[in-house]
Protein backbone atom coordinates (compact mmCIF):
# COMPACT_ATOMS: atom_id res chain seq x y z
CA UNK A 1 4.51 13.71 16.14
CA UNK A 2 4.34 14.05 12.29
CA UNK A 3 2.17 16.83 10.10
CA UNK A 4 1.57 14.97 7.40
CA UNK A 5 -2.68 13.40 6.72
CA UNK A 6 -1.91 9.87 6.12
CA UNK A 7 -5.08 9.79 4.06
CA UNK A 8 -3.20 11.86 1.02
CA UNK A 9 -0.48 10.10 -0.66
CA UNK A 10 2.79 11.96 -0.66
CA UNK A 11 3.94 14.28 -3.09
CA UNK A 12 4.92 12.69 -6.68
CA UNK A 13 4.56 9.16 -5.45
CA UNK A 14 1.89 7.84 -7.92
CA UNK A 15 3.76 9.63 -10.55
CA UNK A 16 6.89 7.60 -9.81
CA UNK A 17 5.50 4.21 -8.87
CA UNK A 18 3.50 4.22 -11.80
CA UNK A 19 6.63 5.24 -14.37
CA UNK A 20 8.96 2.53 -14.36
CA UNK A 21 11.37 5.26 -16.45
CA UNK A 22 11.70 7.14 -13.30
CA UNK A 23 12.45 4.15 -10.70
CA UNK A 24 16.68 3.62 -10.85
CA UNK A 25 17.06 -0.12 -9.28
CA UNK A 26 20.10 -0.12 -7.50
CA UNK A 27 21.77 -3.23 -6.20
CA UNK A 28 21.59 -3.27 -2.28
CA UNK A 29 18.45 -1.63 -2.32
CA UNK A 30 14.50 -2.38 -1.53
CA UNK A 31 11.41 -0.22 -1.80
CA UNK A 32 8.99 0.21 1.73
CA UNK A 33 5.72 0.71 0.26
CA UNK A 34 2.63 1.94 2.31
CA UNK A 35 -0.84 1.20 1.15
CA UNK A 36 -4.60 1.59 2.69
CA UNK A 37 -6.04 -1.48 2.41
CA UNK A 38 -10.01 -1.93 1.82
CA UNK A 39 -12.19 -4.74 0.51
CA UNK A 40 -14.05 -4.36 -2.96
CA UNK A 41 -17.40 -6.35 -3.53
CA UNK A 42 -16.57 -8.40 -6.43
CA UNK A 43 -20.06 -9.84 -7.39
CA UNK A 44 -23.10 -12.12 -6.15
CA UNK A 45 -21.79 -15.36 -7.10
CA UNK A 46 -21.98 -17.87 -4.20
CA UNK A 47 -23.70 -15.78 -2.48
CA UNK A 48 -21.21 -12.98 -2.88
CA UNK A 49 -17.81 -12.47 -2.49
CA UNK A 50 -14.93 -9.72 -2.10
CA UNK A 51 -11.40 -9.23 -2.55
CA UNK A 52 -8.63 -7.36 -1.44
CA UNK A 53 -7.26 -3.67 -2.51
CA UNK A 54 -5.02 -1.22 -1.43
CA UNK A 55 -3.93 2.30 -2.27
CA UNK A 56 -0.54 3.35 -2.27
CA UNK A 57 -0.20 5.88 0.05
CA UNK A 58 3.54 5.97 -0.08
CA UNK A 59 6.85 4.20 -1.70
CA UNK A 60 10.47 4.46 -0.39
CA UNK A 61 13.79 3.13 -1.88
CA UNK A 62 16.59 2.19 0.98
CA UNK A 63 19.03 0.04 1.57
CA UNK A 64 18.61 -3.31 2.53
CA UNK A 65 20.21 -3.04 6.12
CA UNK A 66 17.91 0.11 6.65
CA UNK A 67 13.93 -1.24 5.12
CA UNK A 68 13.20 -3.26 8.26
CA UNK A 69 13.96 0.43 10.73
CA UNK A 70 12.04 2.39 7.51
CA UNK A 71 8.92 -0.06 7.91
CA UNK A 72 9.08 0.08 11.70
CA UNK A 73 9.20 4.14 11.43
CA UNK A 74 6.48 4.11 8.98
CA UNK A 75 3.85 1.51 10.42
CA UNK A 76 4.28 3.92 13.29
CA UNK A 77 3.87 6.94 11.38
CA UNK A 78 0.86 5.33 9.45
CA UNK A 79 -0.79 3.70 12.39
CA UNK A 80 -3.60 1.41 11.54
CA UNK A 81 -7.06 3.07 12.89
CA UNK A 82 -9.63 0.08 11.07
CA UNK A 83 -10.02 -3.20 10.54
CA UNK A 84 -10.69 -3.91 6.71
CA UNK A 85 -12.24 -7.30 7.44
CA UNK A 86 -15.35 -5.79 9.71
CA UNK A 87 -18.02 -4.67 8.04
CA UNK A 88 -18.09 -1.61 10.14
CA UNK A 89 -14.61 -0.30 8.56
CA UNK A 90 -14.49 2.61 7.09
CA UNK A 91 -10.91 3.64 6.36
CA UNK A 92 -7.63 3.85 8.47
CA UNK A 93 -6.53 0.03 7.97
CA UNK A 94 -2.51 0.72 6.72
CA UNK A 95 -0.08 -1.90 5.93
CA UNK A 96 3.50 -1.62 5.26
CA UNK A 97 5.19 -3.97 3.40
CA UNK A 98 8.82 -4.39 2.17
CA UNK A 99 9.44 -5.18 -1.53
CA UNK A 100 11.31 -5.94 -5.05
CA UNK A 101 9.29 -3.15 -6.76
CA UNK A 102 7.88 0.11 -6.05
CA UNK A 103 4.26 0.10 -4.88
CA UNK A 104 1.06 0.33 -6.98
CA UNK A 105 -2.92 0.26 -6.52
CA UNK A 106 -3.90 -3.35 -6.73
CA UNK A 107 -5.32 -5.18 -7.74
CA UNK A 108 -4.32 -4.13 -11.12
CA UNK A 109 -7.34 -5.83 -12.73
CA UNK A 110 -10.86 -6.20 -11.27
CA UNK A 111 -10.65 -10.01 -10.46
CA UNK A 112 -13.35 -11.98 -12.02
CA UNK A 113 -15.62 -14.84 -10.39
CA UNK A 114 -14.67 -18.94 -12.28
């Protein structure tokens, strides 16, 4: 149904969710962001732990009455293949989220063990 790999981010994304210069906030409007989510081995503390990222594979600015039908269209266009949580995954887990901002990598910073 669609051409494009969902493993390469689109096309100027990063460049403009990373550039808050570019972004115009506009009132009535949302950004649906797509990211591959993963789990990062943060250190051996406690007998090790982990924490979530996720790679922005995508962000889109729309309306407010039309982010829940662009999240629908894109969770099916980005269809989840993997399971981040098993210890067998190895890519494919994509979540779609609607929010305030445009997407970004996160975490921003490595989180730290206290």
């Amino acid at each position: 149904m669609f051409d494009d790999d969902p493993n390469k981010p689109e096309e100027d994304t990063e460049e403009w969710a990373s550039n808050d210069s570019l972004v115009q906030y506009a009132e009535g409007f949302t950004f649906v962001n797509v990211y591959e989510v993963d789990r990062a081995y943060g250190g051996p503390e406690e007998g090790g732990w982990w924490y979530d990222t996720g790679r922005l594979i995508t962000s889109r600015q729309v309306s407010r009455e039309s982010a829940e039908d662009m999240r629908i269209s894109l969770k099916i266009k980005y269809k989840s293949t993997g399971d981040s949580s098993s210890v067998i995954y190895s890519g494919g887990d994509y979540q779609v989220y609607v929010e305030d901002r445009p997407g970004a990598d996160f975490p921003e910073y490595t989180p730290r063990y206290e």
